[in-house]
Protein backbone atom coordinates (compact mmCIF):
# COMPACT_ATOMS: atom_id res chain seq x y z
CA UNK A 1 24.79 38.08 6.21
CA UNK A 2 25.10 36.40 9.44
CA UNK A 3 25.63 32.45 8.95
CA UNK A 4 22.64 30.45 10.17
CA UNK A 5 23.22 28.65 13.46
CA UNK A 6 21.87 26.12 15.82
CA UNK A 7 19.25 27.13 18.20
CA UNK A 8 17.38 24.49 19.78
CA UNK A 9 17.56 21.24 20.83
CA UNK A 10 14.28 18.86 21.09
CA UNK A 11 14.48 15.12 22.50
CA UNK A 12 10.72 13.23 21.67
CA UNK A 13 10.23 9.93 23.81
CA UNK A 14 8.29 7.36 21.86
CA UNK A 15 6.76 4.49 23.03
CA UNK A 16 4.86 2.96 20.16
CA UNK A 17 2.33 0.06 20.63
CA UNK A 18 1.63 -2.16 17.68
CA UNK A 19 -0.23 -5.21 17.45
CA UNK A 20 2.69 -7.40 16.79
CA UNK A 21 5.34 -6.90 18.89
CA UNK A 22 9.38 -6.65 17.72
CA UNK A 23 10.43 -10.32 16.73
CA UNK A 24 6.60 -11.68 17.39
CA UNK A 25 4.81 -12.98 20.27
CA UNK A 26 6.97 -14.14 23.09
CA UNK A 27 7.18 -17.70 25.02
CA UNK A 28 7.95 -17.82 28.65
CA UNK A 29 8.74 -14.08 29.31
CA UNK A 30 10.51 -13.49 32.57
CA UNK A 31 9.81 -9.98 34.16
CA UNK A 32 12.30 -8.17 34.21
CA UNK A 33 13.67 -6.77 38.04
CA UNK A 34 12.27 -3.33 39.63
CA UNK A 35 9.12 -1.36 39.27
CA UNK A 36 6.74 -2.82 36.46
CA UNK A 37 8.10 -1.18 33.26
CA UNK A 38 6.58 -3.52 30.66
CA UNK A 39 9.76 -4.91 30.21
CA UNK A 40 11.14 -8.42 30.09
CA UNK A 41 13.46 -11.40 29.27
CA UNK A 42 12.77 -13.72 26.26
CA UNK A 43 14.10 -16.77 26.48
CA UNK A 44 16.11 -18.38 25.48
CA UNK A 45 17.76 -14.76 25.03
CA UNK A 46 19.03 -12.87 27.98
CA UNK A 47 18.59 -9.30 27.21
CA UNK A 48 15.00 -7.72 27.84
CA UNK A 49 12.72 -6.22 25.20
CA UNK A 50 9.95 -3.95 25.78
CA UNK A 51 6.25 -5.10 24.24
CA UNK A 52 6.47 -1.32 22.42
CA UNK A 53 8.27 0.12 20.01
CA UNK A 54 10.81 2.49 21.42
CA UNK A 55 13.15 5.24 20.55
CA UNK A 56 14.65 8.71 20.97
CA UNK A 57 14.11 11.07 18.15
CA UNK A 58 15.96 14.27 18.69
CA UNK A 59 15.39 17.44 16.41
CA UNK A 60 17.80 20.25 15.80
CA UNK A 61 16.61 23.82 14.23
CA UNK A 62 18.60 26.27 13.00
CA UNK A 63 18.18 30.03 13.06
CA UNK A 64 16.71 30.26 9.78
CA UNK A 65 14.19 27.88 10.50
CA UNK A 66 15.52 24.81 8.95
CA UNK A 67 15.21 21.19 10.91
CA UNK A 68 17.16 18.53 10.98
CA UNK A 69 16.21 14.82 12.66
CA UNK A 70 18.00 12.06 14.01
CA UNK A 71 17.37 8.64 16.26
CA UNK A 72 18.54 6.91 18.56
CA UNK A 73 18.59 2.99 18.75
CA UNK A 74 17.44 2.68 22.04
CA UNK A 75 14.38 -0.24 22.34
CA UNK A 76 14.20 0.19 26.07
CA UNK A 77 14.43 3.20 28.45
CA UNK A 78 15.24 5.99 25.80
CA UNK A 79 14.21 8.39 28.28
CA UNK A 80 18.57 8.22 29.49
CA UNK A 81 20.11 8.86 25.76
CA UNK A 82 17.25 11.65 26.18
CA UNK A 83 18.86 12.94 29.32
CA UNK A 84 22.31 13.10 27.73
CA UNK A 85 21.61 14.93 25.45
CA UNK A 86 19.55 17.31 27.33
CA UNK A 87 22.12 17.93 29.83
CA UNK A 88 24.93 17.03 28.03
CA UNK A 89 25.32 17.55 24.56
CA UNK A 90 22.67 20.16 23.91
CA UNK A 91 24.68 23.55 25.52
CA UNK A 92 27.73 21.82 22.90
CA UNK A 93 25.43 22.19 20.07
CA UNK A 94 23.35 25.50 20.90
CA UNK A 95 25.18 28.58 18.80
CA UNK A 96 27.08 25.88 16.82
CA UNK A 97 27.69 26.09 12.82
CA UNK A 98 25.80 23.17 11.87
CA UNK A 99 27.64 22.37 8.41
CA UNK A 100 30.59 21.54 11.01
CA UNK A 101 29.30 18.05 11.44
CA UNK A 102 32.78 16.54 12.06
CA UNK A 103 34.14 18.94 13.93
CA UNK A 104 30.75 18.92 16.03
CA UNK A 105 30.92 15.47 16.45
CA UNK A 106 33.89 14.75 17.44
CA UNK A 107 33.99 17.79 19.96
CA UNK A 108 30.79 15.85 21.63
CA UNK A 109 32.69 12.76 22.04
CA UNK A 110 35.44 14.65 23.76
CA UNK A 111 33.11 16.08 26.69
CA UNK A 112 32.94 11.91 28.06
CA UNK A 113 35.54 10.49 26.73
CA UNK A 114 37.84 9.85 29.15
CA UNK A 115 36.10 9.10 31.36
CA UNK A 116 34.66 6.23 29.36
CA UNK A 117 31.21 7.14 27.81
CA UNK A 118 32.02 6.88 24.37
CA UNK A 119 29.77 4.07 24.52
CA UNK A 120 26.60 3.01 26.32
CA UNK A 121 23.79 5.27 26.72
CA UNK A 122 25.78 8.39 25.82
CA UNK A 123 27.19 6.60 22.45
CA UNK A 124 23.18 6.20 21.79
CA UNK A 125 22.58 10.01 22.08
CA UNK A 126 25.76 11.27 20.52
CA UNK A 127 24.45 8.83 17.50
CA UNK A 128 21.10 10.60 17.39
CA UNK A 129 22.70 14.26 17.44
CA UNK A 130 25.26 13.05 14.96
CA UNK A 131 22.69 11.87 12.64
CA UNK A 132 20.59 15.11 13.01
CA UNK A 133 23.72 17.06 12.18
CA UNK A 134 24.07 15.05 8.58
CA UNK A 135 20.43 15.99 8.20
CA UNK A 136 20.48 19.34 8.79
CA UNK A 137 23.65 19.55 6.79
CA UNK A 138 22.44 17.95 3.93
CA UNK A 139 19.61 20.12 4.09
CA UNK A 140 21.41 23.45 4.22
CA UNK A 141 23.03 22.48 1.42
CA UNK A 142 20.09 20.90 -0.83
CA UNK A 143 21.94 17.28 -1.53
CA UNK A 144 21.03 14.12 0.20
CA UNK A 145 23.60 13.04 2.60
CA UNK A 146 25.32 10.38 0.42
CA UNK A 147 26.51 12.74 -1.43
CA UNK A 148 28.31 14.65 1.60
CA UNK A 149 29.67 11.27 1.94
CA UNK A 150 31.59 11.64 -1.82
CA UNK A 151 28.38 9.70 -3.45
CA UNK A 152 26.29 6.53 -3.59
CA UNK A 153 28.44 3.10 -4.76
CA UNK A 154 24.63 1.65 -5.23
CA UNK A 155 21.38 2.96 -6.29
CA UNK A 156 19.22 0.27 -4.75
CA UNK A 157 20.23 -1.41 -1.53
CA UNK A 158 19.79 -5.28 -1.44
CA UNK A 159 18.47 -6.33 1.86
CA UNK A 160 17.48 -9.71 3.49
CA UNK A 161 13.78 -10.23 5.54
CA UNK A 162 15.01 -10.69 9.41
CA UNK A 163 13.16 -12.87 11.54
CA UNK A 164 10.03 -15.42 10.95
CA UNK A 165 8.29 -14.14 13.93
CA UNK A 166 7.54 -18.27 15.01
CA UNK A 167 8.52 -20.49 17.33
CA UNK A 168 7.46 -23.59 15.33
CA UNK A 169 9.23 -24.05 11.95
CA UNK A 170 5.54 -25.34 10.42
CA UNK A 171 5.19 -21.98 10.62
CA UNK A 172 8.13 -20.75 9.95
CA UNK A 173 8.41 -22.41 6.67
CA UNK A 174 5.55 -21.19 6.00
CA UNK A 175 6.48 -17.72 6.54
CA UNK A 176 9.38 -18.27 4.42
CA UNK A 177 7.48 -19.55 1.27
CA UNK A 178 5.41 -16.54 1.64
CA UNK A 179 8.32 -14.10 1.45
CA UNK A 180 10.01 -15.91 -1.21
CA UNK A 181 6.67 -15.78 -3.31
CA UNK A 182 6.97 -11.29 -2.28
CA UNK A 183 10.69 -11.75 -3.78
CA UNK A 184 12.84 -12.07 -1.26
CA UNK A 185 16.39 -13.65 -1.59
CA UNK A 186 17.52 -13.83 1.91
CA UNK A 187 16.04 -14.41 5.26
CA UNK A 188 17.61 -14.00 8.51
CA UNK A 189 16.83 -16.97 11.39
CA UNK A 190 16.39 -15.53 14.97
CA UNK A 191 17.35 -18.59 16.79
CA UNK A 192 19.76 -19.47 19.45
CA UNK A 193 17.25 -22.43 20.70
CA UNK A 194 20.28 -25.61 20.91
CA UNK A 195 22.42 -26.47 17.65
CA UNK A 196 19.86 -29.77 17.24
CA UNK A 197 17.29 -27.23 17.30
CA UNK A 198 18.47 -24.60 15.57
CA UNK A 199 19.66 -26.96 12.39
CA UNK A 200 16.61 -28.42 12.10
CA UNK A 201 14.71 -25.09 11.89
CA UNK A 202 17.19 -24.02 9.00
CA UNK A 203 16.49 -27.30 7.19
CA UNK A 204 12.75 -26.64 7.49
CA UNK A 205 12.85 -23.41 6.18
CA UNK A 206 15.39 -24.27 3.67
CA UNK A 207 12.84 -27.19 2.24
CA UNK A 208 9.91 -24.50 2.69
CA UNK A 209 12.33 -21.79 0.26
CA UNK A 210 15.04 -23.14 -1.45
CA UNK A 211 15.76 -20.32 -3.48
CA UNK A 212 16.34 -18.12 -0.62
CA UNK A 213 19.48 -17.49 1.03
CA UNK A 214 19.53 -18.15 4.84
CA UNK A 215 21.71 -16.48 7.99
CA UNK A 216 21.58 -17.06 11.50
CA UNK A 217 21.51 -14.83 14.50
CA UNK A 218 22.14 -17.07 18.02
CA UNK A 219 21.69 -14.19 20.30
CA UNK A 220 25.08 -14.57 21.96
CA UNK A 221 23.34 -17.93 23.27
CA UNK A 222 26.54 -20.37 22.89
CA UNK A 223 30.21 -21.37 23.91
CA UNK A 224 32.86 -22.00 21.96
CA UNK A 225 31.95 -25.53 21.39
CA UNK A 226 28.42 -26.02 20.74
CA UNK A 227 29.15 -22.39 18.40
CA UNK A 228 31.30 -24.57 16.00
CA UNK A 229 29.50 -27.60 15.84
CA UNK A 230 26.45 -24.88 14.88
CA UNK A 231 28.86 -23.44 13.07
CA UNK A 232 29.87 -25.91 10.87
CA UNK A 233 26.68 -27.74 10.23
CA UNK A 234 25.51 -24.42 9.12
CA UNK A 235 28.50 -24.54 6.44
CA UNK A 236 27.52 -27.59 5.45
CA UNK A 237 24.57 -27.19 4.53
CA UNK A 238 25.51 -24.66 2.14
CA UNK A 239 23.65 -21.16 1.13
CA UNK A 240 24.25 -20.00 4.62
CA UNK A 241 25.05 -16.12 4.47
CA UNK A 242 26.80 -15.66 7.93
CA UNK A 243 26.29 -16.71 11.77
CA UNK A 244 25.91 -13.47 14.24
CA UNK A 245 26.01 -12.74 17.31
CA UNK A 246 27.36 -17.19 18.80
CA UNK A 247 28.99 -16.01 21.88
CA UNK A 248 28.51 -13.62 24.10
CA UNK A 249 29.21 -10.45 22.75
CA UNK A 250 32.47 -9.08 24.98
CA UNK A 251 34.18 -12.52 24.04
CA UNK A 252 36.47 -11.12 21.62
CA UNK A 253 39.04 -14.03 21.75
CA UNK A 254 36.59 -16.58 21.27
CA UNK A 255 34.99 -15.25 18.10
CA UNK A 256 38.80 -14.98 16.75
CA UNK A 257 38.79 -18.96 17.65
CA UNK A 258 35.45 -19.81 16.50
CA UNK A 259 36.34 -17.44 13.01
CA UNK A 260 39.25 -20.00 12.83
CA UNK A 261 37.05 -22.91 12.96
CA UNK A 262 34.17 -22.61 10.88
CA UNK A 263 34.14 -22.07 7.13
CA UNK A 264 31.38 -18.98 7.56
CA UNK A 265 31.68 -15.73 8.21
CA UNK A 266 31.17 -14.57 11.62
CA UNK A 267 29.10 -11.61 12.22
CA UNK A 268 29.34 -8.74 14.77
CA UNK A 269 28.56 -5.19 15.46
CA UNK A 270 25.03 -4.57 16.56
CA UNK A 271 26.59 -4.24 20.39
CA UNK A 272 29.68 -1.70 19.02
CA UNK A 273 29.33 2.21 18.78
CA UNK A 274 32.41 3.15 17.52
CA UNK A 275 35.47 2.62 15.47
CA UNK A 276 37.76 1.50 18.48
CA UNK A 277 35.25 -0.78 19.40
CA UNK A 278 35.57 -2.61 16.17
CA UNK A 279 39.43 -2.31 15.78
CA UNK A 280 40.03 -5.22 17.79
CA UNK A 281 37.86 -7.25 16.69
CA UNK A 282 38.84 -6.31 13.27
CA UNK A 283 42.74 -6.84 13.59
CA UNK A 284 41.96 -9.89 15.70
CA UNK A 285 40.51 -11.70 12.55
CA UNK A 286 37.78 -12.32 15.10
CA UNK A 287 34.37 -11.02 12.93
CA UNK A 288 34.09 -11.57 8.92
CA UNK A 289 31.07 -9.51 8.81
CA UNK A 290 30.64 -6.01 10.16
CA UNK A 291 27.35 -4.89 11.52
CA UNK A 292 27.36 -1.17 12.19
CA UNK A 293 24.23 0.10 13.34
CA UNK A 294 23.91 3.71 12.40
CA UNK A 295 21.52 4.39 15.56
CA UNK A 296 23.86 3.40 17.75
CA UNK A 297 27.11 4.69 16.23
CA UNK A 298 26.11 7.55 14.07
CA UNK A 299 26.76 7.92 10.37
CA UNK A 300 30.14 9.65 10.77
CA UNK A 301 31.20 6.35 13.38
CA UNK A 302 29.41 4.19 11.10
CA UNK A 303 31.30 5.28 7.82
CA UNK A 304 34.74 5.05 9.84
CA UNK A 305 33.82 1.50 10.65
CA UNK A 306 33.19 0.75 6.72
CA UNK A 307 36.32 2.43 5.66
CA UNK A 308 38.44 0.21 8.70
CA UNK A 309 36.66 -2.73 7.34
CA UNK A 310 37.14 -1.94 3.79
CA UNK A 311 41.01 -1.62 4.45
CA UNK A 312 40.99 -5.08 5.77
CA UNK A 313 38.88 -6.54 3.09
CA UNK A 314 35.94 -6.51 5.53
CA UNK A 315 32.31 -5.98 4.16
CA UNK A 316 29.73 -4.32 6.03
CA UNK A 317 25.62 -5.69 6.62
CA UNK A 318 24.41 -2.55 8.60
CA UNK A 319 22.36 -3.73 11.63
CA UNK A 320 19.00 -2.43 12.02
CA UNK A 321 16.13 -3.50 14.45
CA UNK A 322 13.32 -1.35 16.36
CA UNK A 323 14.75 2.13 14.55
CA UNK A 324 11.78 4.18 13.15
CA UNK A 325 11.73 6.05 9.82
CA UNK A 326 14.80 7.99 10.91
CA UNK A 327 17.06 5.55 11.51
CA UNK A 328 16.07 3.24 8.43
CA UNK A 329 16.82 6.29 6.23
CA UNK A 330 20.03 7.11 8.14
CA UNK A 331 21.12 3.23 7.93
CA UNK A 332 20.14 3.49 3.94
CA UNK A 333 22.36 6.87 3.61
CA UNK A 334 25.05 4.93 4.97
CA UNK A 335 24.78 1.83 2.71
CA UNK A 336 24.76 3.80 -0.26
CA UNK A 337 28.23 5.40 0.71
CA UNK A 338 29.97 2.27 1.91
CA UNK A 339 32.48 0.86 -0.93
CA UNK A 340 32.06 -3.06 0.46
CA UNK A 341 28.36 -3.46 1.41
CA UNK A 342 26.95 -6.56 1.04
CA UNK A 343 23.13 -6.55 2.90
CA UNK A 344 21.20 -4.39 5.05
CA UNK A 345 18.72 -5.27 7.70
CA UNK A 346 14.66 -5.46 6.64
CA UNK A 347 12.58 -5.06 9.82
CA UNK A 348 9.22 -5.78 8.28
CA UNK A 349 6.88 -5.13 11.46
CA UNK A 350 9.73 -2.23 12.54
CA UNK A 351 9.10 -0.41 9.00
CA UNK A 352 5.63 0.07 8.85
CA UNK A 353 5.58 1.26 12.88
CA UNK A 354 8.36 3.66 11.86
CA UNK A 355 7.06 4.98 9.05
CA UNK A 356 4.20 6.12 10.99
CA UNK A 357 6.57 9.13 11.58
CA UNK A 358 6.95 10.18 7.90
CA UNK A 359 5.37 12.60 5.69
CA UNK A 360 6.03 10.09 3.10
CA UNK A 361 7.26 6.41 3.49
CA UNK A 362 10.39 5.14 2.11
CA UNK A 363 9.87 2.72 -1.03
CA UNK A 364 11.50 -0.51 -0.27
CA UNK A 365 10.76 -4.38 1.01
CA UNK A 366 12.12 -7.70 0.85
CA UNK A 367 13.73 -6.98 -2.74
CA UNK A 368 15.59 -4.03 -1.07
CA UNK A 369 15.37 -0.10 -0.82
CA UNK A 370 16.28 2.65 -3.39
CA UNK A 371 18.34 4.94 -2.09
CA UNK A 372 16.89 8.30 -0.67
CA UNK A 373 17.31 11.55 -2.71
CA UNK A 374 15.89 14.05 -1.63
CA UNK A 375 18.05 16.67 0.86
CA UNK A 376 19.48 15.37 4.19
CA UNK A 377 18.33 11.95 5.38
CA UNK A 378 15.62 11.87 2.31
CA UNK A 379 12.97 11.71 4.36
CA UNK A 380 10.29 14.29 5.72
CA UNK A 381 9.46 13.54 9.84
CA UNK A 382 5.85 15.04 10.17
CA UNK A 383 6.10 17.12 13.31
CA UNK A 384 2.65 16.78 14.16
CA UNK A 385 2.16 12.98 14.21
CA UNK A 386 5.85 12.58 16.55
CA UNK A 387 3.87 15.27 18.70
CA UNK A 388 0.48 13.01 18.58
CA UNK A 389 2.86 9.80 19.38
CA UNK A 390 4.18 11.76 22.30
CA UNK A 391 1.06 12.13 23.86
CA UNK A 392 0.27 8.27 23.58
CA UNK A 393 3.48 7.09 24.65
């Protein structure tokens, strides 16, 4: 009997709108430059956001009819990851044996790779395709794709509330006494505002939830100086989980400096898509915290990270932001497999858009996620809402 094989590659645009936008309502939005896309800067961050929620979900189907889904992290213009893989990576995949997800994989990475595009745009479509192939693997074989992995460390995965979608901490701390009171033990700050500023938001929120464990993300906003003095009254203060993203994010040597400095572990990741991205920083002492994103580097990328890291006593807090159901239950996969996981990412406002996608939606919250079990990714993508999302996009 003839082995089943891949036959078809399918890229979905989606451009979801929501009534709350990713992070909450912005202040002072700049427009971003060119024709009028929707898009724009946030400041006091630099990068621009779109007022949707969007991403590239790309489908694989096999010659025996079985599907297998994966997604790119890609919360502006995923119409380019779309157009790699189109052009790119699709004729790699089309007649392929599907349970060769390595092999697969790593062939992909080889059609770019010298000349530079392991990251970027293509690393956000090889990521999607990789993750499809671990679905469509996992389903061939009827187990979920931990166990391809070798098996879960973890049953449930803890996971800490990110963002109080605020600019004033009244209301932020009022945010966090409402989350505390739904059980959750950690909540991560989106900040980057000054160090004055930024403190004094953590001490609001901290008098608000005392209970509850606090981190901060600056948004690459600092330098080297005003990231330690941030740094170290964060330490201070005590109950402080980490401090990601203080400097901008190709600084490799200052992180190693500010690392040095501050007793609190530095986190960094979100920006990487693949292990030799991370080496660096990892034998440069220069991040304490690894942040993977699995819909930017893929789960096989994403597990080499978390065994690199676990080899230098490095844990992992997957990264996870505008994703939809796909990538949540690709990032949860992943966090079940990892030996030194400590946290992963809960999107409130990004879950419920992205399980708009599913069949069924993934039991978790601000206490955490249990693991997915069924085959694959553990999820079911209904085919007929992504086609209905399409069409509003």
């Amino acid at each position: 009997m003839a082995r089943t094989r891949i036959e078809a590659v399918d890229c979905f645009v989606l451009k979801l709108q929501h009534a709350e936008p990713y992070l909450g309502p912005a202040n002072g939005v700049t427009e971003s430059a060119g024709p009028p896309s929707g898009y724009a800067v946030r400041p006091p961050w630099r990068s621009i956001y779109s007022p949707r929620f969007e991403t590239l979900l790309v489908r694989l189907t096999t010659t025996s009819g079985v599907t297998g889904w994966g997604e790119a992290l890609a919360p502006v213009a995923p119409e380019v990851p779309a157009e790699v893989v189109r052009r790119l990576l699709a004729p790699g995949l089309i007649g392929a044996d599907p349970c060769r997800v390595r092999p697969l994989s790593a062939a992909l990475r080889d059609l770019m790779r010298e000349r530079g595009h392991l990251g970027g745009h293509q690393g956000d479509a090889l990521a999607a395709v990789d993750i499809a192939l671990w679905d469509l693997a996992g389903r061939l074989a009827g187990l979920p794709v931990h166990e391809l992995l070798g098996g879960a460390f973890r049953e449930h995965i803890p996971t800490y509330v990110s963002g109080l979608p605020s600019r004033d901490d009244g209301q932020r701390a009022v945010l966090a006494a409402e989350w505390a009171a739904k059980g959750a033990e950690r909540i991560k700050l989106h900040l980057g505002h000054g160090v004055e500023a930024d403190l004094a938001t953590v001490d609001a929120v901290r008098a608000a939830a005392p209970s509850v464990a606090l981190a901060v993300d600056a948004h690459w906003r600092y330098d080297l100086p005003d990231a330690s003095r941030l740094g170290r009254g964060l330490a201070a203060r005590g109950g402080v989980l980490f401090l990601e993203a203080p400097l901008p994010p190709e600084d490799l040597a200052g992180h190693a400096d500010l690392a040095r400095r501050i007793d609190l572990p530095v986190a960094v990741g979100e920006a990487m898509r693949h292990r030799y991205e991370f080496l660096p920083w990892i034998r440069e002492r220069a991040v304490g915290l690894l942040q993977p994103d699995v819909a930017r580097t893929g789960i096989t990328e994403a597990m080499a990270v978390a065994e690199i890291g676990a080899a230098h006593h490095l844990p992992i807090a997957p990264h996870h932001s505008v994703g939809l159901g796909v990538a949540l239950a690709a990032g949860l996969q992943v966090s079940a497999a990892a030996e030194m996981l400590t946290v992963f990412e809960y999107q409130p406002t990004a879950t419920v858009v992205g399980q708009r996608i599913l069949a069924a939606p993934l039991p978790g919250g601000p206490d955490g996620f249990a693991v997915p079990s069924g085959p694959g990714l553990g999820i079911e993508v209904d085919d007929h809402i992504v086609s209905a999302l399409l069409e509003e996009s």
